[in-house]
Every structure is written in C-alpha cells, then in structure tokens.
C-alpha atoms as a PDB file:
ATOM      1  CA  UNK A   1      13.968   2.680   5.353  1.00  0.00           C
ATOM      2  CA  UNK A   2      10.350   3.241   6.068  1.00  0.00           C
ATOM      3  CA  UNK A   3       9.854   0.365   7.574  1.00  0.00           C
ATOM      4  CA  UNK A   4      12.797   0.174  10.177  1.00  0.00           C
ATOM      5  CA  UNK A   5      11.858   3.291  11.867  1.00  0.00           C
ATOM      6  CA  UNK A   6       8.363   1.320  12.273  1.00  0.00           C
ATOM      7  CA  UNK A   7       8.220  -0.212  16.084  1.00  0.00           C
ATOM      8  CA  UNK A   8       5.635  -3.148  14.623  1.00  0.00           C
ATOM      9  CA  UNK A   9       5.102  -6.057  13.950  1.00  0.00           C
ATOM     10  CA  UNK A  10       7.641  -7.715  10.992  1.00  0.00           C
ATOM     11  CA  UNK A  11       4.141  -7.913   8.657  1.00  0.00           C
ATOM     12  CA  UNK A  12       3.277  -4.160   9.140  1.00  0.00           C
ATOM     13  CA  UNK A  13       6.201  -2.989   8.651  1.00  0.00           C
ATOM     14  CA  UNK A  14       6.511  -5.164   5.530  1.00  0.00           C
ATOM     15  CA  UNK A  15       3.235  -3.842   4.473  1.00  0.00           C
ATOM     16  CA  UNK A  16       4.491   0.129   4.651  1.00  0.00           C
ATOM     17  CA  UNK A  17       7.796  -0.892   3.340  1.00  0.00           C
ATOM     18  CA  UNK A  18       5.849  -2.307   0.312  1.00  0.00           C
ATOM     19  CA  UNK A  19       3.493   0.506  -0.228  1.00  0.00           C
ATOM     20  CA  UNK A  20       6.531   3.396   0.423  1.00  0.00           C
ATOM     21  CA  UNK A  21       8.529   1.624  -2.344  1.00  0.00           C
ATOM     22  CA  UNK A  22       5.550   0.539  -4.542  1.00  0.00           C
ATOM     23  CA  UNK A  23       6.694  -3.239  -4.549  1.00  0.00           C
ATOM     24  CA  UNK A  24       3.641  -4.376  -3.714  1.00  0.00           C
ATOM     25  CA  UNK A  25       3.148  -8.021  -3.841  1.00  0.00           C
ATOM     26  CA  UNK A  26       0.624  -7.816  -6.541  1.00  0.00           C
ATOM     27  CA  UNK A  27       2.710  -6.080  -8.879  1.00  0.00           C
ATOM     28  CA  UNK A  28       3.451  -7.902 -12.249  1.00  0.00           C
ATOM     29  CA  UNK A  29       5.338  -6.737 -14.422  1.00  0.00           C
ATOM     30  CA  UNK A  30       3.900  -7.346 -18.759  1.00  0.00           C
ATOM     31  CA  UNK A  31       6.054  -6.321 -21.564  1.00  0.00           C
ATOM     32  CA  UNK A  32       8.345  -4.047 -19.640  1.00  0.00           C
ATOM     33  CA  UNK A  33       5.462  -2.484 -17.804  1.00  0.00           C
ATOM     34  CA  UNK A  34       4.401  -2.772 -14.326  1.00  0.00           C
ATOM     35  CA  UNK A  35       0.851  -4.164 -14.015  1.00  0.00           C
ATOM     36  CA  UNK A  36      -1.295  -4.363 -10.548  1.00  0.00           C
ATOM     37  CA  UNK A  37      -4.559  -6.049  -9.327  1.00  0.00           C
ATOM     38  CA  UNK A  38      -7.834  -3.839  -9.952  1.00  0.00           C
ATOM     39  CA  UNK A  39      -8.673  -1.800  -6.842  1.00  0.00           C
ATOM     40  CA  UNK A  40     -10.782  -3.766  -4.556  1.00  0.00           C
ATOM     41  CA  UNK A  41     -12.290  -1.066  -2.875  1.00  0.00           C
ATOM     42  CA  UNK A  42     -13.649   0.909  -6.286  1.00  0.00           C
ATOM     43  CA  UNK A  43     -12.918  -2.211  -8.533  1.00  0.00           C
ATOM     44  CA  UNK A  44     -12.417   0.601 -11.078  1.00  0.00           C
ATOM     45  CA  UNK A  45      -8.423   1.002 -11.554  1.00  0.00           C
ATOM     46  CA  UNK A  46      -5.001  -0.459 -11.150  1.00  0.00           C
ATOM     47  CA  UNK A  47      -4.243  -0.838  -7.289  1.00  0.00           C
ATOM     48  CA  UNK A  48      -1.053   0.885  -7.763  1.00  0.00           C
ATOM     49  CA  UNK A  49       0.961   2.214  -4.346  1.00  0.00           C
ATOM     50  CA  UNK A  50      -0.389   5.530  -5.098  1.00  0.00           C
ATOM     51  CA  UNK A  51      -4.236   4.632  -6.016  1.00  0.00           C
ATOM     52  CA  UNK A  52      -4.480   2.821  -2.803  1.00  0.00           C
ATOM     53  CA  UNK A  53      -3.431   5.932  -0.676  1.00  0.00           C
ATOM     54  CA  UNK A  54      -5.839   8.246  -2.705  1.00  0.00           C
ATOM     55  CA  UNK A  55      -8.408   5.952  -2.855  1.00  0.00           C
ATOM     56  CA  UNK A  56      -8.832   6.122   0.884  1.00  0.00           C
ATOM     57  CA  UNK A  57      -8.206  10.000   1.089  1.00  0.00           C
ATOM     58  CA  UNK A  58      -4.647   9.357   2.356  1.00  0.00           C
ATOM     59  CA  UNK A  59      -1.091  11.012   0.892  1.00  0.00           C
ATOM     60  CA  UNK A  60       2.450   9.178   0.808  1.00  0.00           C
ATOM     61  CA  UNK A  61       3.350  11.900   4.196  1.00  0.00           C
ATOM     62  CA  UNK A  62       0.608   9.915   5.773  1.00  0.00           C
ATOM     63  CA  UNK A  63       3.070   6.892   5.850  1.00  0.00           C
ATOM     64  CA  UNK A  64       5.701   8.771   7.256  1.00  0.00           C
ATOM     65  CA  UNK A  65       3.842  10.532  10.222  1.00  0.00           C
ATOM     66  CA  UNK A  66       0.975   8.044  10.914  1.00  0.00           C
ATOM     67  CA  UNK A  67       2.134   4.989   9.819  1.00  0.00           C
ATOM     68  CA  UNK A  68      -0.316   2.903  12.444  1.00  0.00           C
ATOM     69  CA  UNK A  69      -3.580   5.314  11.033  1.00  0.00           C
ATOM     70  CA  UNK A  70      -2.095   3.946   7.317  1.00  0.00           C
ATOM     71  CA  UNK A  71      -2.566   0.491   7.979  1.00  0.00           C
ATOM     72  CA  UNK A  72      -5.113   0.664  10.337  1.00  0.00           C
ATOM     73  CA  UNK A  73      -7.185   2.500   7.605  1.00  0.00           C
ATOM     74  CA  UNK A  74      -5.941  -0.441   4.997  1.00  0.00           C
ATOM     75  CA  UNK A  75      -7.231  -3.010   7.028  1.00  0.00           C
ATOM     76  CA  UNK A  76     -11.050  -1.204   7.744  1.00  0.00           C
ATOM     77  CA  UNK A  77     -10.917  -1.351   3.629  1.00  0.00           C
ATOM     78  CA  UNK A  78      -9.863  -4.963   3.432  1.00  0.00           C
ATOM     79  CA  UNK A  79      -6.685  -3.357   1.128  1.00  0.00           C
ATOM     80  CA  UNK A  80      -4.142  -5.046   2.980  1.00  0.00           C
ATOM     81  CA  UNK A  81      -4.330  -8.356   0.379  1.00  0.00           C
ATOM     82  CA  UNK A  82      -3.286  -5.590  -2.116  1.00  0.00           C
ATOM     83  CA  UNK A  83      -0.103  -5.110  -0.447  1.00  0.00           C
END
C-alpha cells in the first residue's frame, strides 16, 4: 500500500514496499524462522526491516511521511543491497 502512494520510480517504491512489509529480499527463512543478512552498516546484527530503520536513527513513520529522506538516507549507507 506503501508503495502505491509513492510517485517514484518502480525500484523505490519496491524498496519501501519491502522495508514497510519486512519482505526484504534478504530474508531467509531456517527452521520456521525468519533469518536476514548481518547489518552492513554495524556488521553487528540481523538486518531485519526494523534494525535497518534504527540503525540509521530513522522510525517506521519516517516511511510514511518522508519516504524520499528514507531511501535517500539508505542509499548514503550503502543499505539499499539489504532491501
């Protein structure tokens, strides 16, 4: 739903659809349990939808009301492989 109200690009808007879901395309899934690529910003935990947001001082409302500041910041932290 995200994503539609987005006026981008078909890959940006894939990108906020992903993270506002949390199917990112890393995401595996191992015994029942959903499993994502290390953080490649702090290389310390799981690059789940949520980590990525926090670990670049943003909140989920952030993708709602400034979706182009969202990925712009993504891209300055070379995130946007994560999603």
């Amino acid at each position: 739903v995200l994503s539609i109200r987005f006026k981008g690009v078909r890959k940006d808007q894939t990108a906020l659809g992903r993270l506002s879901s949390g199917h990112l395309k890393t995401l595996r899934f191992s015994r029942g349990d959903k499993k994502f690529h290390i953080c490649t910003k702090c290389n310390m935990i799981e690059a789940s939808p949520q980590h990525l947001l926090d670990c670049v001082a943003l909140v989920y409302d952030d993708l709602l009301e400034r979706p182009d500041f969202v990925l712009e910041v993504m891209r300055a932290n070379d995130l946007m492989d994560l999603i």
